[in-house]
Every structure is written in structure tokens, then in C-alpha cells.
N, C-alpha and C. Protein backbone atom coordinates (compact mmCIF):
# COMPACT_ATOMS: atom_id res chain seq x y z
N UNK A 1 48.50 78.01 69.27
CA UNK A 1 47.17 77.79 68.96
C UNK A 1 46.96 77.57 67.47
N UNK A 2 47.76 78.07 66.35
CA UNK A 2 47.29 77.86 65.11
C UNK A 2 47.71 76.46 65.06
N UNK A 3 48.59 75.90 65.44
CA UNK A 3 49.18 74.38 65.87
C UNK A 3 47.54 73.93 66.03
N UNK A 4 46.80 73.92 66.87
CA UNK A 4 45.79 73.41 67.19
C UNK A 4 44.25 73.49 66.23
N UNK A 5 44.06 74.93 65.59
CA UNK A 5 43.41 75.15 65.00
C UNK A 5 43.54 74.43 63.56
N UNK A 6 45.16 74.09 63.47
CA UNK A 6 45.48 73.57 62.24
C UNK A 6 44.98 71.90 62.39
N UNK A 7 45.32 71.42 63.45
CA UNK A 7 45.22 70.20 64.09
C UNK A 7 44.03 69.82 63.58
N UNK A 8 42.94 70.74 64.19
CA UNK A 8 41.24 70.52 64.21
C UNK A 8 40.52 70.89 62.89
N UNK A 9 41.18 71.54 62.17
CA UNK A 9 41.27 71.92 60.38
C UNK A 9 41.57 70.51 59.98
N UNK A 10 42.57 69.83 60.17
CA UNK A 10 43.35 68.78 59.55
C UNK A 10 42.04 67.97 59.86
N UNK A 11 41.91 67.71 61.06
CA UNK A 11 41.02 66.45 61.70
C UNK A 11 39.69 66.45 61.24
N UNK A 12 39.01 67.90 61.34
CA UNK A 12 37.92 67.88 60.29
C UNK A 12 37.44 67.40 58.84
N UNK A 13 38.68 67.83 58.24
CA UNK A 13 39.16 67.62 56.76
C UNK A 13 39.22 66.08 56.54
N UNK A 14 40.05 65.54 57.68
CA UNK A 14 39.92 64.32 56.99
C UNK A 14 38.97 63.17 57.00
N UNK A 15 38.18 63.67 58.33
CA UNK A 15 37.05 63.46 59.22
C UNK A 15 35.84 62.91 57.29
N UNK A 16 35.86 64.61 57.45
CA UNK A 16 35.22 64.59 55.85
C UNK A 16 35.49 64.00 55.11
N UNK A 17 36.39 63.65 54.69
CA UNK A 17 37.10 63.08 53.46
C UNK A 17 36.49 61.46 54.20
N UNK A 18 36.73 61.18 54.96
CA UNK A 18 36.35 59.86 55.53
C UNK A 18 35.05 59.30 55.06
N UNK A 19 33.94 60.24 55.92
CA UNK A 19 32.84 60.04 55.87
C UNK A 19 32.00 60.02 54.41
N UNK A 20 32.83 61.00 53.69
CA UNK A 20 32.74 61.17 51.90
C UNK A 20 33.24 59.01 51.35
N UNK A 21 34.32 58.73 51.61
CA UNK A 21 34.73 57.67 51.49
C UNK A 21 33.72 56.86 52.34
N UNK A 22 33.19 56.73 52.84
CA UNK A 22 32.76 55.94 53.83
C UNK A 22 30.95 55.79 52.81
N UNK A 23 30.70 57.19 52.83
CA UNK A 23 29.15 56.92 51.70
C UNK A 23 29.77 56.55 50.27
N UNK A 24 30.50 56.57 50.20
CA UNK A 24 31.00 56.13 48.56
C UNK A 24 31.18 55.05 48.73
N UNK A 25 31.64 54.82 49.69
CA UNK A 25 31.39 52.97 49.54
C UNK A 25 30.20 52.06 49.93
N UNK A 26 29.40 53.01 51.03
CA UNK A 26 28.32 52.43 51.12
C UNK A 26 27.53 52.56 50.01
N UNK A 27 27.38 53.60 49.33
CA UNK A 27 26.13 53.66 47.65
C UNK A 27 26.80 52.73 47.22
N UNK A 28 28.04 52.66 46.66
CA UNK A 28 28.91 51.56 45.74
C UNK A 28 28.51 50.08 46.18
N UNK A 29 28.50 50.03 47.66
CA UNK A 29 27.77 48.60 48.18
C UNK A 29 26.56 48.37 48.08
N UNK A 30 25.62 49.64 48.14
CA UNK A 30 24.16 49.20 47.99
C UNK A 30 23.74 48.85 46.31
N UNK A 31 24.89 49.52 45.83
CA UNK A 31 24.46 49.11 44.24
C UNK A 31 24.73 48.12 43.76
N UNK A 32 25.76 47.51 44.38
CA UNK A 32 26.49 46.51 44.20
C UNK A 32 25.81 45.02 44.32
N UNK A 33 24.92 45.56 45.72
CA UNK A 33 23.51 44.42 46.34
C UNK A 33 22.65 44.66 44.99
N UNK A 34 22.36 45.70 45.21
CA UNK A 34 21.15 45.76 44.44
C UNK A 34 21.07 44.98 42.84
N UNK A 35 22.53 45.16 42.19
CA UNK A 35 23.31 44.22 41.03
C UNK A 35 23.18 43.00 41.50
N UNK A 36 23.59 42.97 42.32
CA UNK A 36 23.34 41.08 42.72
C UNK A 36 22.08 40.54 42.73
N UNK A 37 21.56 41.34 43.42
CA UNK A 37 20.48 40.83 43.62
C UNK A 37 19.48 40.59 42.30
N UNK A 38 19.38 41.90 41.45
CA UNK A 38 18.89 41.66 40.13
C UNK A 38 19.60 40.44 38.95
N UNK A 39 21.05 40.63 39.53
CA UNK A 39 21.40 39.26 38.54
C UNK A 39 20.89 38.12 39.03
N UNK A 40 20.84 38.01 40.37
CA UNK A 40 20.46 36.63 41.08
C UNK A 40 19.09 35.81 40.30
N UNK A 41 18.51 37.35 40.39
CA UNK A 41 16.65 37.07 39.75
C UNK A 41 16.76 36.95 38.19
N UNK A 42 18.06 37.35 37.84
CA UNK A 42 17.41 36.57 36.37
C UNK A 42 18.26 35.46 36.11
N UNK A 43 19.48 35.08 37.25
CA UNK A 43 20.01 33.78 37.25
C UNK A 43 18.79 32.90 37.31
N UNK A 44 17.94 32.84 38.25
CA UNK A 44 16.69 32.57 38.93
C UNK A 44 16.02 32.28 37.54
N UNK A 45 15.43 33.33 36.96
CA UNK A 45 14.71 33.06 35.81
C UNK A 45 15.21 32.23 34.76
N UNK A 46 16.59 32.60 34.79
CA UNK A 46 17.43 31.81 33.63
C UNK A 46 17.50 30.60 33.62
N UNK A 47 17.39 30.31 35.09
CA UNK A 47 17.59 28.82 35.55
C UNK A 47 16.53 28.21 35.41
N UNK A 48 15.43 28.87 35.53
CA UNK A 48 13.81 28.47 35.26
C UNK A 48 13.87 28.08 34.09
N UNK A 49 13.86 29.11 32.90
CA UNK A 49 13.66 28.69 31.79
C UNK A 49 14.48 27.86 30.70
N UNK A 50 15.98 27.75 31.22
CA UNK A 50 16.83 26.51 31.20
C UNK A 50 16.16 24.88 31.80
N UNK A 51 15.61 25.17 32.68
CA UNK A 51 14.63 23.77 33.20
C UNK A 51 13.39 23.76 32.43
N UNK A 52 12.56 24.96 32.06
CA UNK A 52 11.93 24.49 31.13
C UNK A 52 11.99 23.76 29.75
N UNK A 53 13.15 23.94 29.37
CA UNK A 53 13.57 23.98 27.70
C UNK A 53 13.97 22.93 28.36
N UNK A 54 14.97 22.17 29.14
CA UNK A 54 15.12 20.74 29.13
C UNK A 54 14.01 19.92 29.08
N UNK A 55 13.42 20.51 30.24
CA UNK A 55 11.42 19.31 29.86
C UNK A 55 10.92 19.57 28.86
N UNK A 56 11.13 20.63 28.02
CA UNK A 56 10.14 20.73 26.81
C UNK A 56 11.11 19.57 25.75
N UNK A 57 12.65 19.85 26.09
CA UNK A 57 13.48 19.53 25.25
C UNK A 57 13.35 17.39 25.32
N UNK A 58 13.18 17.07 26.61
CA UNK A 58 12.94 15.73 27.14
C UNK A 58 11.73 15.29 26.34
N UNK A 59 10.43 16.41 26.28
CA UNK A 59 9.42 15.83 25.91
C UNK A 59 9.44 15.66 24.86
N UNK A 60 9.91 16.62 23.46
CA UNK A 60 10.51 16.46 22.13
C UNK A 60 11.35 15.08 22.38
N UNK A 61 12.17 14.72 22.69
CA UNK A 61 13.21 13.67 22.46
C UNK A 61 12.13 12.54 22.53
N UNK A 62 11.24 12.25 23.63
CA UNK A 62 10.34 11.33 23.95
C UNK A 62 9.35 11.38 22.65
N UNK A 63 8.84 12.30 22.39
CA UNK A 63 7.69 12.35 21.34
C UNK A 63 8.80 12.22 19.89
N UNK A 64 9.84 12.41 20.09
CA UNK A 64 10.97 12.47 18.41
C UNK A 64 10.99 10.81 18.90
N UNK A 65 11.30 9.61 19.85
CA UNK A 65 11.14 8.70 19.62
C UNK A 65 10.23 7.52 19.47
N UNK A 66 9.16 8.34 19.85
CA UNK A 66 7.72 7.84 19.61
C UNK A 66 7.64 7.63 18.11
N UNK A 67 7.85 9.05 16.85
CA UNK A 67 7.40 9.17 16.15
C UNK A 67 8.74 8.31 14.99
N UNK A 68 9.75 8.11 15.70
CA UNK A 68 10.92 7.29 14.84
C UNK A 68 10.25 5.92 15.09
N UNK A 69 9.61 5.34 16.09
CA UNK A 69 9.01 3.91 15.97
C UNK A 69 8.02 4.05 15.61
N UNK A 70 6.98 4.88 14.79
CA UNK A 70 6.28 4.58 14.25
C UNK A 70 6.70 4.95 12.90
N UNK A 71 7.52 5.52 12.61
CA UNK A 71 7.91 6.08 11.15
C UNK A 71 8.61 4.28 11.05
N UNK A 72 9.37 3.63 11.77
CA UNK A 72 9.84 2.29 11.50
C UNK A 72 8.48 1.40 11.45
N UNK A 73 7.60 1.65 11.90
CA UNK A 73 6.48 0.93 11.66
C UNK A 73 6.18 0.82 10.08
N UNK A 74 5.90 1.84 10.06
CA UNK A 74 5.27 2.70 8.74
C UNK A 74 6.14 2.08 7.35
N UNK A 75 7.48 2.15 7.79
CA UNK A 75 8.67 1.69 7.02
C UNK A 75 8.41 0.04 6.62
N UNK A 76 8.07 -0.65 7.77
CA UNK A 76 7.98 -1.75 7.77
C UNK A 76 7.09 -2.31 7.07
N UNK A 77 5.38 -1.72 7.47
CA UNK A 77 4.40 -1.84 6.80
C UNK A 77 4.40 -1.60 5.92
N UNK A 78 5.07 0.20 4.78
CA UNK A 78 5.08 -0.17 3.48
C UNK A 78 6.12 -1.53 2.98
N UNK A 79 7.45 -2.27 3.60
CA UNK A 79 7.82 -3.19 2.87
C UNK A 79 7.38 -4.38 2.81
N UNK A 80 6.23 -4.51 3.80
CA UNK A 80 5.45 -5.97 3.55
C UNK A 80 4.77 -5.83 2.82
N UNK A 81 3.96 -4.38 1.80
CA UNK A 81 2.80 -4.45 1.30
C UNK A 81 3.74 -4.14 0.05
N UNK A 82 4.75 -3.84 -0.01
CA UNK A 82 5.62 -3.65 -1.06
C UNK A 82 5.82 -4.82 -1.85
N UNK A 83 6.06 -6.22 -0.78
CA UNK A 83 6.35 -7.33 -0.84
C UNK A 83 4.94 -7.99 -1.16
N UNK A 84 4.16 -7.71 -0.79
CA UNK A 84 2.65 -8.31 -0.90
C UNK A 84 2.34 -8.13 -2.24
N UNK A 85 2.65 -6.88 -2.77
CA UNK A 85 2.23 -6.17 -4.10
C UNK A 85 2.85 -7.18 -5.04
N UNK A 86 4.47 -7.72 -4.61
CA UNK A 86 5.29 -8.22 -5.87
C UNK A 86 4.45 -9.20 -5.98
N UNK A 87 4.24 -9.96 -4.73
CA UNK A 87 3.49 -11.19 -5.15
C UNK A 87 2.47 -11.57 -5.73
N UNK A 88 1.37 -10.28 -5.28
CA UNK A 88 0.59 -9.89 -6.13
C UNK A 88 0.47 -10.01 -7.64
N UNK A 89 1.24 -9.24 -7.92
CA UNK A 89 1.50 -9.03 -9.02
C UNK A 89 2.32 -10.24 -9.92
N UNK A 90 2.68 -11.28 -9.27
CA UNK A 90 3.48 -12.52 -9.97
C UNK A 90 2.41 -13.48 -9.96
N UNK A 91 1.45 -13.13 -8.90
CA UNK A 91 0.32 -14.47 -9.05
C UNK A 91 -0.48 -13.83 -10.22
N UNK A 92 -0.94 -12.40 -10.43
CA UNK A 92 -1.30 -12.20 -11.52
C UNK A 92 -0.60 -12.66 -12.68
N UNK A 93 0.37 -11.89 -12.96
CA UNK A 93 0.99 -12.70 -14.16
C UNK A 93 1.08 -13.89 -14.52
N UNK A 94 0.97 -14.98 -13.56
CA UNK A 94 1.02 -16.32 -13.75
C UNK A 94 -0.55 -16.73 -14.10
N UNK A 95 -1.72 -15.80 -13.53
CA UNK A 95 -2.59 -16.12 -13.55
C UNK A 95 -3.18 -15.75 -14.80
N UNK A 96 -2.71 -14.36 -15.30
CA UNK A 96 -2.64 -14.14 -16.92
C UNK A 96 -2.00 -15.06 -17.78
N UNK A 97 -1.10 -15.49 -17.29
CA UNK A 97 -0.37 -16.88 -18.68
C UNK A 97 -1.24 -18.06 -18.55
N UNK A 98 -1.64 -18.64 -17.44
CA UNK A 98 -2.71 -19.63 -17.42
C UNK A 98 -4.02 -19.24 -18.30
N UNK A 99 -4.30 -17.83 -17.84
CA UNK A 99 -5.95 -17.55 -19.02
C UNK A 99 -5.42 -17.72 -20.37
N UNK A 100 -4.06 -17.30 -21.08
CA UNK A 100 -3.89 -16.90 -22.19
C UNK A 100 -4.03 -18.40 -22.85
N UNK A 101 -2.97 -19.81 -21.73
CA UNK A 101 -3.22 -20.90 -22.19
C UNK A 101 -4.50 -21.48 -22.22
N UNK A 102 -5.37 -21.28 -21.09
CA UNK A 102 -6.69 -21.74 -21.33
C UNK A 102 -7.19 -21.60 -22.59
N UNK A 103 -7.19 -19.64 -23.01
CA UNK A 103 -7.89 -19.36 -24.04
C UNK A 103 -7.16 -20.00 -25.44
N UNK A 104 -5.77 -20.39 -25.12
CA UNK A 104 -5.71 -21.07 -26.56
C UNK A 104 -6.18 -22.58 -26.78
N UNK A 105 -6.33 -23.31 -25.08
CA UNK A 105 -7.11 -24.68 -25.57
C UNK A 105 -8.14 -24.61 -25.63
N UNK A 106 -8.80 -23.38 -25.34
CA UNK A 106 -10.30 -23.61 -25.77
C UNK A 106 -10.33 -23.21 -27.03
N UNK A 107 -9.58 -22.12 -27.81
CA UNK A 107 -10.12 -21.91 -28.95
C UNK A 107 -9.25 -23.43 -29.84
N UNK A 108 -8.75 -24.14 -29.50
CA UNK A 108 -8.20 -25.24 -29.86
C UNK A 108 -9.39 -26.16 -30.10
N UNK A 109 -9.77 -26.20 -28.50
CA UNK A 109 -10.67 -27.28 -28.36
C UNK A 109 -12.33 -27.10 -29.44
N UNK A 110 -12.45 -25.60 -29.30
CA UNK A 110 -13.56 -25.23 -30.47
C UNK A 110 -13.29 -25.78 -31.09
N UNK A 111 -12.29 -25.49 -32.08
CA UNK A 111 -11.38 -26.00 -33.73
C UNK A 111 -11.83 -27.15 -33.81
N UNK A 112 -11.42 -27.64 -33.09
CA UNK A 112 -11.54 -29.43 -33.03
C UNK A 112 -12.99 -29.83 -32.67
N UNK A 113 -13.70 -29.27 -31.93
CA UNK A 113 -15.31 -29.38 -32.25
C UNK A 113 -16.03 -29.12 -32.72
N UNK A 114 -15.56 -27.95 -33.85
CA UNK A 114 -16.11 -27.35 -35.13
C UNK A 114 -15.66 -28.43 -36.30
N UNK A 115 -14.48 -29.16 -36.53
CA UNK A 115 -13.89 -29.79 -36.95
C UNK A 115 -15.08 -31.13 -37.28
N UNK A 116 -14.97 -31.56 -35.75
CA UNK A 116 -15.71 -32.46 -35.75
C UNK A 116 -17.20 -32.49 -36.03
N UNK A 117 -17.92 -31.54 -35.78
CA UNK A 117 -19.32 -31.29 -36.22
C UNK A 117 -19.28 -31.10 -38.04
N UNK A 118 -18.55 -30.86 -38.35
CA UNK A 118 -18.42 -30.79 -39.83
C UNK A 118 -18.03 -32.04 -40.14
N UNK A 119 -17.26 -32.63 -39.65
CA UNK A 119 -16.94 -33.91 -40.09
C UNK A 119 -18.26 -35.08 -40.10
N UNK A 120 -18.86 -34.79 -38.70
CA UNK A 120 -20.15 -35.52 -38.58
C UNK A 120 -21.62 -35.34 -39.36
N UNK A 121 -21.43 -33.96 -39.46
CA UNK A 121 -22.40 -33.44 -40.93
C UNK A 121 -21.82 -34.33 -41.88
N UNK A 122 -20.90 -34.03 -42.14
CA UNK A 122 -20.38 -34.47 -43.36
C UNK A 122 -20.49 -36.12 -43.67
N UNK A 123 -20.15 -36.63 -42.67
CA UNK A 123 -20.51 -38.61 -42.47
C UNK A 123 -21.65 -38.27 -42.37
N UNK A 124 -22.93 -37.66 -41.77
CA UNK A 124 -24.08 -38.12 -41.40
C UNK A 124 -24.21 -37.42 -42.86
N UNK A 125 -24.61 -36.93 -43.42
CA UNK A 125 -25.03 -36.46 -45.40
C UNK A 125 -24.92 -37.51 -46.00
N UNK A 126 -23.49 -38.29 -45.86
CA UNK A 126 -23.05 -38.97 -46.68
C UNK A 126 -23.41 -40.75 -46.31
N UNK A 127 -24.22 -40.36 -44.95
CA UNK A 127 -25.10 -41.85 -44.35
C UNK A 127 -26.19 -41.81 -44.78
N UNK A 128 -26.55 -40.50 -45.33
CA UNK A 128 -28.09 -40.34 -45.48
C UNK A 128 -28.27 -40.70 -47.04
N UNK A 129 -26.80 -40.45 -47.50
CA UNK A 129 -27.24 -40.22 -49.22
C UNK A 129 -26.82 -41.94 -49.41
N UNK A 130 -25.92 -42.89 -48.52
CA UNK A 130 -25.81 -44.32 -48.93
C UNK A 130 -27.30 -44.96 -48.33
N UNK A 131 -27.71 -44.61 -47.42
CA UNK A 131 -28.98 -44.64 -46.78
C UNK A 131 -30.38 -44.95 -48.31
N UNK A 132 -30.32 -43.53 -48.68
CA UNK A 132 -31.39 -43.28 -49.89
C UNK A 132 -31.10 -43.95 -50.78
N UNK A 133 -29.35 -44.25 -51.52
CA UNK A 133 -28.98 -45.42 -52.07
C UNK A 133 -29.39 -46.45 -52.06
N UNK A 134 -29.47 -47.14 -50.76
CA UNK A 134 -29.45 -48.49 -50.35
C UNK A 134 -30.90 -48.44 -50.12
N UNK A 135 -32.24 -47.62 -50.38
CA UNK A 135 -33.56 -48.03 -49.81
C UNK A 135 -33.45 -47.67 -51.58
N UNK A 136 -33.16 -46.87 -51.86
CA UNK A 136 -33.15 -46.93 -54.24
C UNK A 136 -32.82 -48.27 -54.63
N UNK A 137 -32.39 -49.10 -54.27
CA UNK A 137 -31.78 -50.16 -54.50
C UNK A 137 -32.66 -51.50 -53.53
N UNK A 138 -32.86 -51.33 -52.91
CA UNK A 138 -33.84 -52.35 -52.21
C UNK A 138 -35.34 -52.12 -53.06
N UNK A 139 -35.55 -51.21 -53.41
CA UNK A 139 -36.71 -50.49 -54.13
C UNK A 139 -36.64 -51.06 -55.25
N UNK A 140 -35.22 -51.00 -55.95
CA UNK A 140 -35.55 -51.23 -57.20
C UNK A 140 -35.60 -53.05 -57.62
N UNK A 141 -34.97 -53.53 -56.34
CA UNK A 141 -34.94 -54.67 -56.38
C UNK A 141 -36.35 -55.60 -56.11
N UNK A 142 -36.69 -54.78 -55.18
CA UNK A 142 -38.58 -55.47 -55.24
C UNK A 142 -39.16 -54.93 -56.17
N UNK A 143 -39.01 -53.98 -57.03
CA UNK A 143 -40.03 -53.87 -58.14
C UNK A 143 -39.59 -55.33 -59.56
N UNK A 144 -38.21 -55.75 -59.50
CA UNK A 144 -37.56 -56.47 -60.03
C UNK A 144 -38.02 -58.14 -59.66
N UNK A 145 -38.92 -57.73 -58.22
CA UNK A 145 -38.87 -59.42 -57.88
C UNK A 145 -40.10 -59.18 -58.16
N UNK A 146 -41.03 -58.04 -58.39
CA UNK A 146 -42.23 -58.20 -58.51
C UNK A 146 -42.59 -58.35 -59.78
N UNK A 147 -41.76 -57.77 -60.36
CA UNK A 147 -41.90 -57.89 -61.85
C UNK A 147 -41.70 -59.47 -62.44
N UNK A 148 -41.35 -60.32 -61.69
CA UNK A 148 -40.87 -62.19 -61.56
C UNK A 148 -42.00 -62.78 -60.75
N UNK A 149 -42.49 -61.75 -59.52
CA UNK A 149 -43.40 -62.74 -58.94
C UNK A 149 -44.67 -63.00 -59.53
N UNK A 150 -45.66 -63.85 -59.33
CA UNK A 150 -46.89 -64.72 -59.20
C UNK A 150 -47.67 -63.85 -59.02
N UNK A 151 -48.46 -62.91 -59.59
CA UNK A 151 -49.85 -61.76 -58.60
C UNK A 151 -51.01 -62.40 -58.69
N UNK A 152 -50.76 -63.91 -58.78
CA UNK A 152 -52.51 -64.46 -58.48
C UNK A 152 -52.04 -64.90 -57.28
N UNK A 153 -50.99 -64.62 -56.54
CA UNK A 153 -51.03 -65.06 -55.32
C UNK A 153 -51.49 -63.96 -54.14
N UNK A 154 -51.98 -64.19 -53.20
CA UNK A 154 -52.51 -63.22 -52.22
C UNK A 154 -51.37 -62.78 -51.44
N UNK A 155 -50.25 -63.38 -51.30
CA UNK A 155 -49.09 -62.97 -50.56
C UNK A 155 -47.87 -61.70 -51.60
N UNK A 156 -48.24 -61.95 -52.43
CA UNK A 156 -47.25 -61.78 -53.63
C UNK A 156 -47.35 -60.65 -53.89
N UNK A 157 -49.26 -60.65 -53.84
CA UNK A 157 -49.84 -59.30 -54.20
C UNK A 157 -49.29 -58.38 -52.87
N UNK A 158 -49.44 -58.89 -51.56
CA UNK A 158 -49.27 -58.09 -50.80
C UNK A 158 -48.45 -57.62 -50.43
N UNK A 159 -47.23 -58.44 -50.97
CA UNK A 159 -45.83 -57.76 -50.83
C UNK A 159 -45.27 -56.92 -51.75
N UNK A 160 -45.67 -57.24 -52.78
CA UNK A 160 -45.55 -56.01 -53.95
C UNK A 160 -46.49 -54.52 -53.63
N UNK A 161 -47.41 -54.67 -52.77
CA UNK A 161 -48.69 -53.59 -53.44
C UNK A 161 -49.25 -53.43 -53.84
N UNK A 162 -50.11 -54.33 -54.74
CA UNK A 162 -50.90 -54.52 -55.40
C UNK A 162 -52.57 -55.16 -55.10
């Protein structure tokens, strides 16, 4: 009988030991779920917010090439107005050397019409003074014919003044 009692000692014992093994692996499995399962949910989330950041990341790339064709716009437009400016600025200059020549044929052309108004003073004085000459001299020449002419004549008288 201790054969038997030992038997049912043994069988108990290991019985226990079993059932000890048996919940140790079941907690170890439920934790194990329960790990999974919580990683799953933030795989889940992770994966969410990995898909978000690509669409946010898509919409950046889309709006980063929006704003590179208009920055090439922008680029473009300042080099035509860049280019507009040179020209600008060469039609001015050309248009400044034309005033500078204008202003020297006009103050030329003054010169020469100041020139000439003095010159024409100067002939017209000098028409006026052969002028007064030439009526001093016609003058003195009819007092000369009058002083020769006839004054009992009625014509003679009248051409003299008398």
C-alpha cells in the first residue's frame, strides 16, 4: 500500500505541477494576446499616421511644385523686366545724347541768330546813316539847284519852297 499511496502522492504532485504549468502558460498566452493585440493597435495607428504623413507629405510635394512654377514664373518675370529696364535705360541714354545734341544746336542756332540780328542792326544803322547821307546830299543838292534856279518862275518857286 505505501507503493500505492506513493503512486497517488506522485500522481497528485505531478497532476499539480501540470495544472501549475498548464496556468503558466495560459496567463503567458493571455498576455501574450493581449501584447499582440496592443501592438496590433498601434501597428494600426502607426499605419494611420504613416498614411497620413504620406498625404500630407503628397500634398507638400504638390503645393512645393506649385510654388517652384511660380517661383520660375517670378524668375522669368523679373528677367524680362530686368531686360525691359536695360532697354529702358539705353533708350534713355540715347535719348539724353539726342537732348544734349539738340541743346547744343539750339544754343548754336541762337548764336547764329543773335549773330545775325546784330549783324542786321548793324546793316540796318548803317542803311539808315547812308540813307540820311544820301537825303543830306539830295538836300544839299536842291538847295544848290535852287540857288541856280529862276524864282520868278512859278514852278521853280515850287520846287524849291519858296
Amino acid at each position: 500500500m505505501k507503493l500505492a499511496v506513493a503512486l497517488v502522492v506522485l500522481s497528485v504532485t505531478v497532476m499539480v505541477v501540470m495544472i501549475a504549468q498548464t496556468l503558466r502558460q495560459e496567463l503567458t498566452l493571455r498576455e501574450l494576446k493581449t501584447r499582440i493585440s496592443a501592438s496590433a493597435s498601434e501597428v494600426k495607428m502607426k499605419e494611420e499616421a504613416i498614411v497620413e504623413v504620406k498625404v500630407k507629405l503628397q500634398e507638400l510635394k504638390q503645393s512645393l511644385m506649385s510654388l517652384e512654377t511660380k517661383v520660375e514664373e517670378v524668375k522669368k518675370r523679373k528677367t524680362d523686366a530686368e531686360n525691359s529696364e536695360q532697354e529702358l535705360l539705353t533708350s534713355l541714354q540715347t535719348c539724353n545724347t539726342q537732348r544734349e545734341q539738340t541743346k547744343v544746336k539750339h544754343s548754336d542756332l541762337a548764336e547764329s541768330v543773335n549773330k545775325l540780328k546784330a549783324d542786321h542792326e548793324e546793316a540796318k544803322s548803317k542803311a539808315q546813316h547812308d540813307i540820311q547821307n544820301l537825303k543830306q546830299q539830295i538836300l544839299d543838292r536842291d538847295k544848290a539847284v535852287c540857288a541856280f534856279a529862276d524864282t520868278t518862275k512859278d514852278e521853280a518857286r515850287r520846287l524849291c519852297g519858296l
